[in-house]
Protein backbone atom coordinates (compact mmCIF):
# COMPACT_ATOMS: atom_id res chain seq x y z
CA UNK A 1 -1.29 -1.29 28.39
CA UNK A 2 -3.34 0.12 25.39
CA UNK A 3 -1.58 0.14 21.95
CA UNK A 4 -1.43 2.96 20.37
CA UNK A 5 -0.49 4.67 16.55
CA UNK A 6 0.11 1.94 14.38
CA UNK A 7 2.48 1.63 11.94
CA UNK A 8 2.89 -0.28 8.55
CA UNK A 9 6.33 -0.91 7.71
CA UNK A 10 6.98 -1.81 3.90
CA UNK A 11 10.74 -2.94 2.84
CA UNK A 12 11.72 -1.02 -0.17
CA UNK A 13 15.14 -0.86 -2.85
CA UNK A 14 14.84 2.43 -3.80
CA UNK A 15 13.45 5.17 -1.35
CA UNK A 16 12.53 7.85 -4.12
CA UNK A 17 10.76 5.67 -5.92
CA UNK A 18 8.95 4.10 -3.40
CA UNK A 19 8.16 8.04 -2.00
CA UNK A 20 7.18 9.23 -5.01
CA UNK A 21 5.02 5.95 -5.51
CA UNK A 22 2.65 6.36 -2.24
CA UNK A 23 3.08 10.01 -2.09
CA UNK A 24 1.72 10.10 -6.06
CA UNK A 25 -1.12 7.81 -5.38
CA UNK A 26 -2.05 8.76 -2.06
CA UNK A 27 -1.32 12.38 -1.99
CA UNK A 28 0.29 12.06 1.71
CA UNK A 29 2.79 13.57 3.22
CA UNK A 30 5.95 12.26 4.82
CA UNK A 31 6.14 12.71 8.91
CA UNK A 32 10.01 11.99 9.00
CA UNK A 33 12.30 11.40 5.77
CA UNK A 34 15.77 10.44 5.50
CA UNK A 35 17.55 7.57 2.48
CA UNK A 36 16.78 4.85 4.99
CA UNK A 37 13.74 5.78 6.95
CA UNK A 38 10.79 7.51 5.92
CA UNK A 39 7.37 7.32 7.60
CA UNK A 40 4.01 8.97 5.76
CA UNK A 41 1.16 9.84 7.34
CA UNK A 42 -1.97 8.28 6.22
CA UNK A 43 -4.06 9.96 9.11
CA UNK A 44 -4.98 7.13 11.52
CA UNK A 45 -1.84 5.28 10.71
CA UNK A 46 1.72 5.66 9.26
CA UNK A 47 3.07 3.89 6.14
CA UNK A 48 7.01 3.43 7.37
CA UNK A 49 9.32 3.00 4.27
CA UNK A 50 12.87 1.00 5.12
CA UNK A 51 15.59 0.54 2.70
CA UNK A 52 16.99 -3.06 2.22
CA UNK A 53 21.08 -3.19 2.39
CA UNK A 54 22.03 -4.39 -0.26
CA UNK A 55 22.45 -8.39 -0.05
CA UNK A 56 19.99 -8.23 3.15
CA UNK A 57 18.45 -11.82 3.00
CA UNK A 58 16.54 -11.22 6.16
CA UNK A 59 14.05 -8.74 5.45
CA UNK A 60 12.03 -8.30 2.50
CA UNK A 61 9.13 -6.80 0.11
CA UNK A 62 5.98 -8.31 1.28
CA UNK A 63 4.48 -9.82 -1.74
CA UNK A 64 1.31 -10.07 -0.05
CA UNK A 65 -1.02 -7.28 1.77
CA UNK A 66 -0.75 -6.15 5.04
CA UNK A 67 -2.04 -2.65 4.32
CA UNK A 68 -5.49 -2.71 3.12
CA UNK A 69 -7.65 0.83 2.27
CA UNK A 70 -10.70 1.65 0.99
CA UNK A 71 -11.58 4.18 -2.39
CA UNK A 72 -14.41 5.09 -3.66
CA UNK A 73 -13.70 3.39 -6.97
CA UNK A 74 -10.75 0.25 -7.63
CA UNK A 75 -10.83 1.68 -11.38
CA UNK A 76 -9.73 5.15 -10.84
CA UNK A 77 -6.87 4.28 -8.52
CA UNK A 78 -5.76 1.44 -10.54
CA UNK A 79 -4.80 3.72 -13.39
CA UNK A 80 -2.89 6.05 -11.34
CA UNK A 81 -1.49 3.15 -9.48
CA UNK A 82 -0.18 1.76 -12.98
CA UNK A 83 0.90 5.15 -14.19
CA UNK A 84 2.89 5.13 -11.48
CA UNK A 85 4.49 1.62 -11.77
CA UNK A 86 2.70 -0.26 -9.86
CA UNK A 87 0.62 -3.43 -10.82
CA UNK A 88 -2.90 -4.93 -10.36
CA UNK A 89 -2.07 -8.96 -8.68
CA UNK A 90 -6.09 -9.85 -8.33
CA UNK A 91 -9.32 -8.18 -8.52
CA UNK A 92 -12.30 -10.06 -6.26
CA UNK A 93 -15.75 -9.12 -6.86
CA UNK A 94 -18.67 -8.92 -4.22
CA UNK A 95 -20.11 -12.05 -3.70
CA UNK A 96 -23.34 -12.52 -1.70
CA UNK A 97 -21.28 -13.06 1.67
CA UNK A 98 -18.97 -10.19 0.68
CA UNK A 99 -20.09 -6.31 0.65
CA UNK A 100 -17.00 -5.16 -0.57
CA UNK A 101 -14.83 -5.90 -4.24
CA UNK A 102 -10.92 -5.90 -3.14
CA UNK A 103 -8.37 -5.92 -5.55
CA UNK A 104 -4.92 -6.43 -4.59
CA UNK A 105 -1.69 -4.66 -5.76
CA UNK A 106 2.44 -4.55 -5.77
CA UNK A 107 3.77 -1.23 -5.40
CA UNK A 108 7.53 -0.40 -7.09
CA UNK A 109 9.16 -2.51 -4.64
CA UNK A 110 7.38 -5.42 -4.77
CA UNK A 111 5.21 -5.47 -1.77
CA UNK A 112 1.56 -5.61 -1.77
CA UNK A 113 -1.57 -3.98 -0.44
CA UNK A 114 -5.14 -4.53 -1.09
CA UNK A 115 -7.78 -1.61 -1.80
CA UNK A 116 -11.03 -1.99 -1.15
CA UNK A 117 -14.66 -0.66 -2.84
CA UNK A 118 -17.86 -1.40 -1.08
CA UNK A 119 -20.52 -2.15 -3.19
CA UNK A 120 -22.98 -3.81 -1.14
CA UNK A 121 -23.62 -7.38 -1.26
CA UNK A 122 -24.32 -9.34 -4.62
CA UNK A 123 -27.87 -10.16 -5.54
């Protein structure tokens, strides 16, 4: 059996927030929206949204990335990831071995996701 439309899920506190957060940033749309389930559509995947309960210990914010996407330039959607209240964890720089600079991020709710910039390999 062949998998098929995969799905991100990311954990979040406060569903507006988190909405407004990816929908800000990544100007998508949501698919299906309601205060505990919301999936966006991110055109060969979905980002799913899921509230935490209150006093759930089982599930979580991942702190680090599972969702990884490339821009065209870290710098431009760091500021609009800030603006937004998000923060900047790490930023990696091409190397020789590496093509690409990735810098990694925590949205409002505390879970993270990388974007990437390919730059070509360092000389």
């Amino acid at each position: 059996m062949k998998s098929r439309k995969p799905i991100f899920i990311h954990y979040v506190h406060d569903m507006e927030r988190a909405r407004r957060f990816y929908e800000t940033i990544f100007e998508v749309s949501p698919t299906f929206a309601s205060r505990g389930w919301t999936t966006l559509n991110f055109g060969t995947f979905e980002l799913a949204l899921h509230i935490l309960s209150p006093g759930d210990t089982e599930e979580a914010p991942l702190p680090h990335a599972g969702l990884n996407l490339e821009v065209d330039r870290i710098e431009d959607m760091q500021a609009l990831i800030e603006d937004c209240g998000g923060e900047l964890i790490e930023l990696r720089e091409a190397t020789r071995h590496i093509p690409d600079r990735v810098a990694t991020f925590r949205d409002t709710e505390g879970n993270g996701f990388e974007l990437r910039q390919h730059v070509g390999l360092a000389k």
